[in-house]
Structure formats: structure tokens, C-alpha cells
N, C-alpha and C. Protein backbone atom coordinates (compact mmCIF):
# COMPACT_ATOMS: atom_id res chain seq x y z
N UNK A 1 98.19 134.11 26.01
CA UNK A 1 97.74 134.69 27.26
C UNK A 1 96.53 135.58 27.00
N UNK A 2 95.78 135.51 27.69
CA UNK A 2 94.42 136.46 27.97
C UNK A 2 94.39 137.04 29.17
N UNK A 3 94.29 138.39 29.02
CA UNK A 3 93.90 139.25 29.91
C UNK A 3 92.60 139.19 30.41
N UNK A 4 92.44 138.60 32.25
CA UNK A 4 91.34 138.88 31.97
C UNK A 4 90.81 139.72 33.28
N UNK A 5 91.50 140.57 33.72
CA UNK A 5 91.63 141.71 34.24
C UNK A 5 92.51 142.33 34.47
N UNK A 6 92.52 143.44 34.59
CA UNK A 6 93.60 145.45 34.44
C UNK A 6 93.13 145.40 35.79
N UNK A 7 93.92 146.38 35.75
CA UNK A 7 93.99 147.24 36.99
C UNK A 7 93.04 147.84 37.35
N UNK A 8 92.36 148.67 36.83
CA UNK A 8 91.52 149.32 37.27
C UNK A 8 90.17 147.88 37.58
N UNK A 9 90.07 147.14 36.30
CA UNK A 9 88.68 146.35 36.67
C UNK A 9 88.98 145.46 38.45
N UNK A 10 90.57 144.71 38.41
CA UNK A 10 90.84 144.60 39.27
C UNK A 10 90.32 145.20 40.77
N UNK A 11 90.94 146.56 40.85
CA UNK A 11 90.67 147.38 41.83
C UNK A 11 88.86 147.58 42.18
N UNK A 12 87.72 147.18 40.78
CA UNK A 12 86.83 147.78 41.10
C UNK A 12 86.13 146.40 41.90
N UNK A 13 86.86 144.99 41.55
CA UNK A 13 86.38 143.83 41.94
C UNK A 13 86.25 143.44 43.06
N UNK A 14 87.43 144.22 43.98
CA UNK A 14 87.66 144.29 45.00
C UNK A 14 87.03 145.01 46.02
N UNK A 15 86.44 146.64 45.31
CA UNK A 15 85.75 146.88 45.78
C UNK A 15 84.48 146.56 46.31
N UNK A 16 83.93 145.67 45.19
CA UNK A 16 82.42 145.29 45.28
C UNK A 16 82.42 144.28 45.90
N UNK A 17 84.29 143.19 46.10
CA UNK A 17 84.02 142.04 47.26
C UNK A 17 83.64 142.91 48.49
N UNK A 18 84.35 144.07 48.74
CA UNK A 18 84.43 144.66 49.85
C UNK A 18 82.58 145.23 50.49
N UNK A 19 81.74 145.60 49.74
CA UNK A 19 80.81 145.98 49.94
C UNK A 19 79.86 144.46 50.51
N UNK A 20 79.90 143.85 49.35
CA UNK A 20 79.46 142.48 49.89
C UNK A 20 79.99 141.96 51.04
N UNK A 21 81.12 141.80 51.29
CA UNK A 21 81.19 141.41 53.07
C UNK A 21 80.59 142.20 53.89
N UNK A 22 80.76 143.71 53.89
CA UNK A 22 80.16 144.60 54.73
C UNK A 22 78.87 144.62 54.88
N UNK A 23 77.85 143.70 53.49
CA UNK A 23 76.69 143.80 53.89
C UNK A 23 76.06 142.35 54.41
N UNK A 24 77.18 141.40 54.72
CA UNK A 24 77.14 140.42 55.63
C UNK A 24 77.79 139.90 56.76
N UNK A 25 78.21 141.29 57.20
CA UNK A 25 79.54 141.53 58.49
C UNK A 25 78.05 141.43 59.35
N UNK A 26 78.46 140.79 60.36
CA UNK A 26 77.16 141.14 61.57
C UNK A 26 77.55 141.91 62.46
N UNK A 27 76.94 142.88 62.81
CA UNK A 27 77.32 144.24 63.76
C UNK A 27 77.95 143.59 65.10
N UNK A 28 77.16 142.59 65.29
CA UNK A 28 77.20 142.07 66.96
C UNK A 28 78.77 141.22 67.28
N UNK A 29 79.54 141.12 66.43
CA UNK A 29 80.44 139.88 66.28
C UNK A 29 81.97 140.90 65.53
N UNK A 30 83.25 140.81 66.36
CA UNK A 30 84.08 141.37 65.46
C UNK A 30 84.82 140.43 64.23
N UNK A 31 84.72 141.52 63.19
CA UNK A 31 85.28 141.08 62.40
C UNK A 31 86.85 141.04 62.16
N UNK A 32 87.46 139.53 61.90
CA UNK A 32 88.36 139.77 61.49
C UNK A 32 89.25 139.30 60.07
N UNK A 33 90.26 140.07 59.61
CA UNK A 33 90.55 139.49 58.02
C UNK A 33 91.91 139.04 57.99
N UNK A 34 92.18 137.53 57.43
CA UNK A 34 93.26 136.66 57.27
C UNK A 34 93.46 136.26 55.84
N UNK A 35 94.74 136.86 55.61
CA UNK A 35 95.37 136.13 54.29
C UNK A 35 95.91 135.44 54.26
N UNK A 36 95.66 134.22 52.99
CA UNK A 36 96.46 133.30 53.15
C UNK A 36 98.14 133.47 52.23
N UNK A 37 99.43 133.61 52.63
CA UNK A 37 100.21 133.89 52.48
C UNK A 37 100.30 133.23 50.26
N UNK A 38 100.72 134.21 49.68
CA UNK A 38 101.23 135.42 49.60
C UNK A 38 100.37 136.18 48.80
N UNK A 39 99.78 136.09 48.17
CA UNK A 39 99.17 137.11 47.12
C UNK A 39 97.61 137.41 47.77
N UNK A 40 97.19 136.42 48.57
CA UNK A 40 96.05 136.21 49.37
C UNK A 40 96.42 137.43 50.61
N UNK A 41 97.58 137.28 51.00
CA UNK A 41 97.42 138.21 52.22
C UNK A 41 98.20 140.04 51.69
N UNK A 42 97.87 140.10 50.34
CA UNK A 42 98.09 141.47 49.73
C UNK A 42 96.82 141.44 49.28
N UNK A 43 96.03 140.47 49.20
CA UNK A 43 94.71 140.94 48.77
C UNK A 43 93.64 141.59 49.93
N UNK A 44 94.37 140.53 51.18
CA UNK A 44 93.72 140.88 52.62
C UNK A 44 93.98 142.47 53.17
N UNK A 45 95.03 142.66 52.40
CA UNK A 45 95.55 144.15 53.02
C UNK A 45 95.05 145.21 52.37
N UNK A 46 94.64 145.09 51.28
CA UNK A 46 93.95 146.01 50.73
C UNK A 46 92.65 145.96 50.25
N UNK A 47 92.20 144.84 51.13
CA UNK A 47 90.66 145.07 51.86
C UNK A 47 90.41 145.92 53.12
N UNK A 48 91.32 145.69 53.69
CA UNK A 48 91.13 146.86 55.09
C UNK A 48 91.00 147.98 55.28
N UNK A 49 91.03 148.90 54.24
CA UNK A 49 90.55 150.48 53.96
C UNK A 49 89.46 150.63 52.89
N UNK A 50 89.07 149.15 52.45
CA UNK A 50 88.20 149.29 51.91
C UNK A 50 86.82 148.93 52.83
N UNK A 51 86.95 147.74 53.23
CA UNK A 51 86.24 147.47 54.42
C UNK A 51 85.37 149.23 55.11
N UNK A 52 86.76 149.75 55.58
CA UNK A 52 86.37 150.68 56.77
C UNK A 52 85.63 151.89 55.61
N UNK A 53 85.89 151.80 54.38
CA UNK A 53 85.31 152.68 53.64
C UNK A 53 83.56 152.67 53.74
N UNK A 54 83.22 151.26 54.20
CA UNK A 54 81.58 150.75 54.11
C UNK A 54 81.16 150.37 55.60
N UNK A 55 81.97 150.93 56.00
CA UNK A 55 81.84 151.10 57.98
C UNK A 55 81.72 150.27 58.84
N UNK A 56 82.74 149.15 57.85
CA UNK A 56 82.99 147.95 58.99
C UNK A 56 84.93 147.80 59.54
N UNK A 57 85.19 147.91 60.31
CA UNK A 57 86.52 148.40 61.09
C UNK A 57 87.15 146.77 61.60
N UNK A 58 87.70 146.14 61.07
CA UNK A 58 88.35 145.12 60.96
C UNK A 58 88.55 144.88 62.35
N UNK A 59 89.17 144.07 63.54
CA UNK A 59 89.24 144.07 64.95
C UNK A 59 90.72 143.31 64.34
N UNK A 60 90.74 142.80 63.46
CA UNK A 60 92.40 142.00 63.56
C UNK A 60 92.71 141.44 61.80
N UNK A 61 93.52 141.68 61.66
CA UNK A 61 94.58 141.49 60.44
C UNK A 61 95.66 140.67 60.53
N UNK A 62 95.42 139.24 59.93
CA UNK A 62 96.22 138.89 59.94
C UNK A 62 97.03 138.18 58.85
N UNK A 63 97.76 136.90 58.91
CA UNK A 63 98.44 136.23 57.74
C UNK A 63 98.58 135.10 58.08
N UNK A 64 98.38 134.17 57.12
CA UNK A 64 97.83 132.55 57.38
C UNK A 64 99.35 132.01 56.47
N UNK A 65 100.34 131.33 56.48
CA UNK A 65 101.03 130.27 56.17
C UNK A 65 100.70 129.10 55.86
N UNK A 66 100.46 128.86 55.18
CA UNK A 66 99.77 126.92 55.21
C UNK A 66 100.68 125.89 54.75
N UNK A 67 101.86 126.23 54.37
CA UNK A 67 103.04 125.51 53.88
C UNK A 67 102.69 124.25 54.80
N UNK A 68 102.89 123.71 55.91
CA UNK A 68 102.83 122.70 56.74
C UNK A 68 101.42 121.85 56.84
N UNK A 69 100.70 122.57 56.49
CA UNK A 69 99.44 121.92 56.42
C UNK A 69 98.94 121.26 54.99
N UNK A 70 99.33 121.68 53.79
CA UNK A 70 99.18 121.15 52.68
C UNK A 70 99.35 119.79 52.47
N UNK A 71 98.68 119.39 51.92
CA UNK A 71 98.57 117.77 51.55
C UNK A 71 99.55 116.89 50.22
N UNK A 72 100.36 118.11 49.90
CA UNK A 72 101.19 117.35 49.07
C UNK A 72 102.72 117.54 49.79
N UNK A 73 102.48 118.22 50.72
CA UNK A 73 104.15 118.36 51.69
C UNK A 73 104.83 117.75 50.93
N UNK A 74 104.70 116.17 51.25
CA UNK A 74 106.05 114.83 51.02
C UNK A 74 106.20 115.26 49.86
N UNK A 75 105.21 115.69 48.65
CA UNK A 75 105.91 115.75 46.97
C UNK A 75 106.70 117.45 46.89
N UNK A 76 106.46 118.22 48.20
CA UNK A 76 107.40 119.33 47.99
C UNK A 76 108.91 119.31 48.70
N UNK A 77 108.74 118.10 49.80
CA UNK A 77 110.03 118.21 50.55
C UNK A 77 110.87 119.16 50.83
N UNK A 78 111.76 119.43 50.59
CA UNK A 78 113.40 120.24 51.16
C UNK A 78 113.06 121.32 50.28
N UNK A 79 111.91 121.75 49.32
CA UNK A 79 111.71 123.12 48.71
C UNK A 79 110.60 123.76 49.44
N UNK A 80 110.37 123.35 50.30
CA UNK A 80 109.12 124.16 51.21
C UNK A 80 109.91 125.09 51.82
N UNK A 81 109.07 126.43 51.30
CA UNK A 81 109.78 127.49 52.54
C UNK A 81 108.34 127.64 53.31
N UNK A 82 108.76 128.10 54.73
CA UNK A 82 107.86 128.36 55.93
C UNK A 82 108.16 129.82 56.30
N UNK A 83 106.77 130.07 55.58
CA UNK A 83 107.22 131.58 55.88
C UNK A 83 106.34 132.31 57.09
N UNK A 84 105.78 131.50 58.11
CA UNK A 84 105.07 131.88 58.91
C UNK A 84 103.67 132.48 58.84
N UNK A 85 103.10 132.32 60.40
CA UNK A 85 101.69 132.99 60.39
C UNK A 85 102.12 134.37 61.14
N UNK A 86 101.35 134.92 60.76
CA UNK A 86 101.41 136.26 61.82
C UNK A 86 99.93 136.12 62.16
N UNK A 87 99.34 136.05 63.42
CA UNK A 87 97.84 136.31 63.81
C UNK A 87 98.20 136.72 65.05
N UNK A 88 98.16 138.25 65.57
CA UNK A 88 98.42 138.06 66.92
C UNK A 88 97.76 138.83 68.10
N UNK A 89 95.93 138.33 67.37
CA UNK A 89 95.24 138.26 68.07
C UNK A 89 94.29 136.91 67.93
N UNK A 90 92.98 136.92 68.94
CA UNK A 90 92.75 135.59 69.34
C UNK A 90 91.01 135.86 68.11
N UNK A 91 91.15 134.34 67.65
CA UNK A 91 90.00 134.37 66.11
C UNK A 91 89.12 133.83 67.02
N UNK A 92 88.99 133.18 68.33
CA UNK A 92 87.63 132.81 68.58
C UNK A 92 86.68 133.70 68.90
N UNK A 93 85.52 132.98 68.28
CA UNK A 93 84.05 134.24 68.08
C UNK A 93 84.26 135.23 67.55
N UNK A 94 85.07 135.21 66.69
CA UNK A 94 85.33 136.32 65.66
C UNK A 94 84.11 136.23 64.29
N UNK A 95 84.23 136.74 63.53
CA UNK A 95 83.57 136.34 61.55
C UNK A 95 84.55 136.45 60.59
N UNK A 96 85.38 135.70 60.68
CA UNK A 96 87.01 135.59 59.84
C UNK A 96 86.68 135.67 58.40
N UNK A 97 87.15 136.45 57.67
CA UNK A 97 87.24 136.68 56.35
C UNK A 97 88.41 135.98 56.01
N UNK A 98 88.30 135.18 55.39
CA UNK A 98 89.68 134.24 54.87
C UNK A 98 89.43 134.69 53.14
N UNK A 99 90.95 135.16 53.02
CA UNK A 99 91.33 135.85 51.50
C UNK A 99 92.35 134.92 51.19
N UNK A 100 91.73 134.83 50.02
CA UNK A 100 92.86 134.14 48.64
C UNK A 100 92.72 134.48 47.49
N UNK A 101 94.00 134.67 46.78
CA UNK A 101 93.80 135.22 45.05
C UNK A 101 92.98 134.25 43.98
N UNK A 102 93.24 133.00 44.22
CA UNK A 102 92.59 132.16 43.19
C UNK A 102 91.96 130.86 43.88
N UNK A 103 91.06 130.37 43.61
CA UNK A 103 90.53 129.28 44.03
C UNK A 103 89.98 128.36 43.27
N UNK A 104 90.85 127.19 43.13
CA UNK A 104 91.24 126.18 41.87
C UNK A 104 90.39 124.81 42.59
N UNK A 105 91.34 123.96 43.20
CA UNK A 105 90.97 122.52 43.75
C UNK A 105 90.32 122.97 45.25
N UNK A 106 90.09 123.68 46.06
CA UNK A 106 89.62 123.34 47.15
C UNK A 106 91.02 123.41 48.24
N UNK A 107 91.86 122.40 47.78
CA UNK A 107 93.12 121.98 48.69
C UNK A 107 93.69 123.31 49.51
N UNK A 108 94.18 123.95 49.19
CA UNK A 108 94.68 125.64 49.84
C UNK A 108 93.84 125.65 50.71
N UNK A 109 92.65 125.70 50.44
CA UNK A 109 91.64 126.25 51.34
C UNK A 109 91.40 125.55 52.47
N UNK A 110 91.04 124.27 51.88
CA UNK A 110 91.36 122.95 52.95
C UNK A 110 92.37 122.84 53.97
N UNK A 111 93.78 123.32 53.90
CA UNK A 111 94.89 123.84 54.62
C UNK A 111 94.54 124.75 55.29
N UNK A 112 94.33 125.78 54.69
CA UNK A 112 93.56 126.92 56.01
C UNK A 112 93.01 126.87 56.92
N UNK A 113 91.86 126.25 56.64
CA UNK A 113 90.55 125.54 57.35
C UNK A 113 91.66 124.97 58.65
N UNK A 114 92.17 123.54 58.33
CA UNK A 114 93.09 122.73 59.06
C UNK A 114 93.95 124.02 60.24
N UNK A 115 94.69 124.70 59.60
CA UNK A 115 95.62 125.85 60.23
C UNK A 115 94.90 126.90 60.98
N UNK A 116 93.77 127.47 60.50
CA UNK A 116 92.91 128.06 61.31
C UNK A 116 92.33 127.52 63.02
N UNK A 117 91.95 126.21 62.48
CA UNK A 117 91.23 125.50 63.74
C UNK A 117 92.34 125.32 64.50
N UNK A 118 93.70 125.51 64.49
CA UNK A 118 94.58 125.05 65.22
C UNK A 118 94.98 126.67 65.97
N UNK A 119 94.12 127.40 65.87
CA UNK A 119 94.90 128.73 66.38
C UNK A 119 93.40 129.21 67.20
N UNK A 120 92.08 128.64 67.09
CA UNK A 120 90.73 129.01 67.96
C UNK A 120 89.95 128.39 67.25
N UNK A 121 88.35 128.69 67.52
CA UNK A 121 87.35 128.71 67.19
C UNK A 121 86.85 129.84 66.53
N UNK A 122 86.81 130.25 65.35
CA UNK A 122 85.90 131.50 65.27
C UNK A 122 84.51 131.30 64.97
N UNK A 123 83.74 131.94 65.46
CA UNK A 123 82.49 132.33 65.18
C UNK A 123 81.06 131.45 63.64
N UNK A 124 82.36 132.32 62.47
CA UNK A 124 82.09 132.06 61.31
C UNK A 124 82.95 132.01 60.81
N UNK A 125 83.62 131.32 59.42
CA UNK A 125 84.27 132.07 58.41
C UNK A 125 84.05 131.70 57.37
N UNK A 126 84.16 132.81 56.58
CA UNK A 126 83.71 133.23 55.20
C UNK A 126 85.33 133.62 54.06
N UNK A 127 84.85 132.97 53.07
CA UNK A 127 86.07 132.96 52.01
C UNK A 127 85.56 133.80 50.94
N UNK A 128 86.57 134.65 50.57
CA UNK A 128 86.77 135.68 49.51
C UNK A 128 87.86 135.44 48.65
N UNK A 129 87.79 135.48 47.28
CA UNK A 129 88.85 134.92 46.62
C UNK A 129 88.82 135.78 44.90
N UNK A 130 89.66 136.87 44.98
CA UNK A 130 89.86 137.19 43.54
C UNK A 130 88.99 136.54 42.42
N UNK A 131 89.32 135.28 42.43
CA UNK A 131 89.11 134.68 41.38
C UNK A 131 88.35 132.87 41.54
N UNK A 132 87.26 132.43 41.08
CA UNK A 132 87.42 131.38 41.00
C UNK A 132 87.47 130.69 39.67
N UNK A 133 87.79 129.91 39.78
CA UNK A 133 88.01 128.74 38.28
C UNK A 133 87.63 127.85 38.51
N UNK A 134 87.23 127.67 39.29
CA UNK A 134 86.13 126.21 39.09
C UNK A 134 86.81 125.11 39.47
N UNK A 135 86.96 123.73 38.54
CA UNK A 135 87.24 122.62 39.14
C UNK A 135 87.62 122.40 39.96
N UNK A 136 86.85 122.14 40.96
CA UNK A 136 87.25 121.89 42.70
C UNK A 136 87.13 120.52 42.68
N UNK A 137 88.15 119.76 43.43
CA UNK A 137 87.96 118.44 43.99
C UNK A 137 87.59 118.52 44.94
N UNK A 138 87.63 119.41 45.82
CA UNK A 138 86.35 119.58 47.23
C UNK A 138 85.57 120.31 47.63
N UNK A 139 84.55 119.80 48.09
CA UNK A 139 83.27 120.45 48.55
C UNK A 139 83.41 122.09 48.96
N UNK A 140 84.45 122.65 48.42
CA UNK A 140 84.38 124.01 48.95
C UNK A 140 83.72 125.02 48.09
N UNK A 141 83.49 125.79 48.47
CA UNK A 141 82.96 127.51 48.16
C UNK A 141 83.14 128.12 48.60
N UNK A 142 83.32 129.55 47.25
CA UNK A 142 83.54 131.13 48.00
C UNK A 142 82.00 131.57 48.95
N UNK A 143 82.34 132.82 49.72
CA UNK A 143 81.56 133.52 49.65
C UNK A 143 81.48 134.86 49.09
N UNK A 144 82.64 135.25 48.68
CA UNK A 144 82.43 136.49 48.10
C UNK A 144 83.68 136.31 46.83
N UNK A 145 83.21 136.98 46.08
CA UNK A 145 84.12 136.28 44.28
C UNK A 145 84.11 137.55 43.83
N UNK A 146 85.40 137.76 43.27
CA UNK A 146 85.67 139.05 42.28
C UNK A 146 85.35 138.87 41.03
N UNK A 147 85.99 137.54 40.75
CA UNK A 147 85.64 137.18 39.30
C UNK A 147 85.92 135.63 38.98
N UNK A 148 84.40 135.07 38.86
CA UNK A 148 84.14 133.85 38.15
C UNK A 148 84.47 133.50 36.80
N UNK A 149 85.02 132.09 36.31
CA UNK A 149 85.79 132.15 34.92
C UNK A 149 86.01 130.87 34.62
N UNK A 150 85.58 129.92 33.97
CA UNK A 150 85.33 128.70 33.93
C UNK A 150 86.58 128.35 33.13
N UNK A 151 87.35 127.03 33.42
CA UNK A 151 88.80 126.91 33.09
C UNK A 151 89.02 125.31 32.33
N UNK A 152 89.98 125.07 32.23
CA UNK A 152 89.94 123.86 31.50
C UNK A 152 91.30 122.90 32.43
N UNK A 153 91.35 121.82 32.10
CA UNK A 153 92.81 121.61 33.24
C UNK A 153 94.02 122.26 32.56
N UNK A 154 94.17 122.70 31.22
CA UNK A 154 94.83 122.81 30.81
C UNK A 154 95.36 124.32 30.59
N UNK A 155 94.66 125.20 31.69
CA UNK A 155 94.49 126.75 31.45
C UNK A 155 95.44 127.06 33.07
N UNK A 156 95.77 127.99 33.30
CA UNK A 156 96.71 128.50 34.30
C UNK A 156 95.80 129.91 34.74
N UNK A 157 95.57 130.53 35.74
CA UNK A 157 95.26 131.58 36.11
C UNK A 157 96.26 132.12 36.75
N UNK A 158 96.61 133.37 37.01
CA UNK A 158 98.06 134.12 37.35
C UNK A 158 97.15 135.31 37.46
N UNK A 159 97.39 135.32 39.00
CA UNK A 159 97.13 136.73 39.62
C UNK A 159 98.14 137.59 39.58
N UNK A 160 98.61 139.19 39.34
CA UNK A 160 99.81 139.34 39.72
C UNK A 160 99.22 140.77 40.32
N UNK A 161 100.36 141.46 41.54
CA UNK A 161 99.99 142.80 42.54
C UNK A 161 100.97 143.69 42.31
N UNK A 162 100.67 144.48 41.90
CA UNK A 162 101.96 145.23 42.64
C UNK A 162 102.94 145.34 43.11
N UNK A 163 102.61 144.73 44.46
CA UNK A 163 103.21 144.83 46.00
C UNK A 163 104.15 143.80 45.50
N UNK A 164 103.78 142.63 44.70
CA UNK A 164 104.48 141.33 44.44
C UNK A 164 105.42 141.58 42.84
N UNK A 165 104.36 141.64 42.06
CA UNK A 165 104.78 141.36 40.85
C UNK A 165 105.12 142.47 40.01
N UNK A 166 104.85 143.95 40.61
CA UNK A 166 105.25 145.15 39.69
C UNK A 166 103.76 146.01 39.11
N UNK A 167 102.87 144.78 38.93
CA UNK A 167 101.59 145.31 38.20
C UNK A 167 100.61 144.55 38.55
N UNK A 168 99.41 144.98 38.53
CA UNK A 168 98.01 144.65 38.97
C UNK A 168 97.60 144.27 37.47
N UNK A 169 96.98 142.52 37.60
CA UNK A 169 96.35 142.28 36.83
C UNK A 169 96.01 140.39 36.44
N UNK A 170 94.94 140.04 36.06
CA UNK A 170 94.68 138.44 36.26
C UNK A 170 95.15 138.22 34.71
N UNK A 171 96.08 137.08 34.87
CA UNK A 171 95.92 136.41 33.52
C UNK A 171 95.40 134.85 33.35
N UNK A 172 94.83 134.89 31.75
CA UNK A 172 94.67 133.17 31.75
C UNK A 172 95.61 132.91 31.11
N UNK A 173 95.96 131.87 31.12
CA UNK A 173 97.81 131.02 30.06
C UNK A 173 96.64 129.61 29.93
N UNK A 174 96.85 129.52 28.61
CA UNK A 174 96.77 127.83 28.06
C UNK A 174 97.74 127.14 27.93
N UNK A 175 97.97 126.05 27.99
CA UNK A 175 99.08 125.32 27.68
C UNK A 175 98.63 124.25 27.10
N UNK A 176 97.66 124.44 26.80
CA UNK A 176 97.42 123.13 25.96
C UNK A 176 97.98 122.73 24.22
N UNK A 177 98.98 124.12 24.05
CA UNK A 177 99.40 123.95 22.80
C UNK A 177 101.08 123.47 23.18
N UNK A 178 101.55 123.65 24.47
CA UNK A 178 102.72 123.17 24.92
C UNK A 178 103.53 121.53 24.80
């Protein structure tokens, strides 16, 4: 295992996603921030006092589920839990900040996308993501990245929070000696 962020670097990554949205929040348009359930929407939550720290004031907070929308459903069957959306305000013409901890294949995101459009139109939205690793099988991109880190198929990234796991901090795992 490799450490390849603490806590503190963690916390400062976040900060500087946070500044970077704020300096592409458009005044004219409210902003709002959606996590995608689970480590994505603890990352979303503690963007929101960071946000207002750089004087942009969130209009809605919410939490994205994508269990149902994922493209491998049939290979998860009867182990899918649905743990719901909470959004319970309206995203059209909003500038949606869509948060996720890691961003691997595209697919997650792709679900969002799908789950989003099914709840309005917003405006814009823009993706923020802890971490990317690269090999995407689809055309997606961040817009705002804590930390870039080029991976192998055979490498694991593991975000863990606090709120979730006890402690703040990214790991890489190889398994290629497994």
C-alpha cells in the first residue's frame, strides 16, 4: 500500500478544489452541489463551508444514488442496496457541481449524468472528483481534481473519510503481486 494522501494534504486538496469552482461559479446562475452517494456525497458536504469560505453560498445540497442507473445492475442483482436520492430542490438552470471521490472508468459518472437528467435540466454541470486515475473507457472529464495519479489495471485507489471510515486519507493497493 502507498499512501498517497494524509489528512492534512487531503483537507488542503479540497480546499484548492473549492477555490477553483468559486472562480468558475457564475454570479448570475445558482449554484448547486450533488454527491454522488457515498464517499462522493461526504466529499460534497464538506465543500459547502468551504465554498461559502470564497463567497459562493450553495442554493441546494444534495445526494445522488445511482445504484439503478448503473450499467452492470444484472451482474449486481439481489446485492444492490438503494439507498436513495435526496435532492429536494429543483436543478434546472442551476451550475451543478457533481462530487465524487475517485474517477476510474467514466461509468459512475455516466449514471449520474443518466439520474441527473431524470430529475431537470440544469444549466451546467461540472464534475469534481478527489481523485483521478485515469483509464477511462468514456469520454468523460473532471473539472476540478484534487489529485491526479496515473494507475495501472492492476492498482486499487481507496479513498477513506472520517465520517465513513474513521480516518482521512487516499490509498494506492497493487495487486498485481496477488
Amino acid at each position: 500500500m502507498t499512501l498517497l494522501l494524509d489528512q492534512k494534504e487531503l483537507h488542503n486538496r479540497l480546499e484548492r478544489m473549492a477555490r477553483a469552482i468559486a472562480s468558475e461559479a457564475p454570479r448570475d446562475v445558482p449554484v448547486t452541489v450533488v454527491g454522488i452517494r457515498r464517499r462522493g456525497e461526504t466529499l460534497a458536504r464538506r465543500l459547502l463551508p468551504l465554498l461559502e469560505r470564497t463567497g459562493v453560498t450553495p442554493a441546494g445540497y444534495g445526494v445522488l444514488d445511482i445504484t439503478l442507473y448503473r450499467d452492470d445492475l444484472t451482474t449486481i442483482g439481489p446485492k444492490a442496496v438503494v439507498r436513495g436520492t435526496e435532492i429536494d430542490f429543483d436543478i434546472t438552470d442551476t451550475w451543478l457541481v457533481l462530487v465524487d471521490d475517485v474517477l476510474h472508468t467514466g461509468r459512475s459518472v455516466r449514471s449520474a449524468l443518466d439520474a441527473l437528467t431524470d430529475l431537470g435540466r440544469p444549466r451546467a454541470i461540472r464534475l469534481a472528483v478527489l481523485v483521478d486515475r485515469g483509464r477511462r473507457e468514456l469520454p468523460i472529464q473532471p473539472d476540478f481534481v484534487g489529485l491526479r495519479t496515473d494507475t495501472e489495471a492492476h492498482h486499487d485507489v481507496k479513498v477513506k473519510l472520517t465520517e465513513v471510515d474513521g480516518v482521512d486519507e487516499v490509498q494506492l493497493y497493487d495487486h498485481s503481486d496477488d
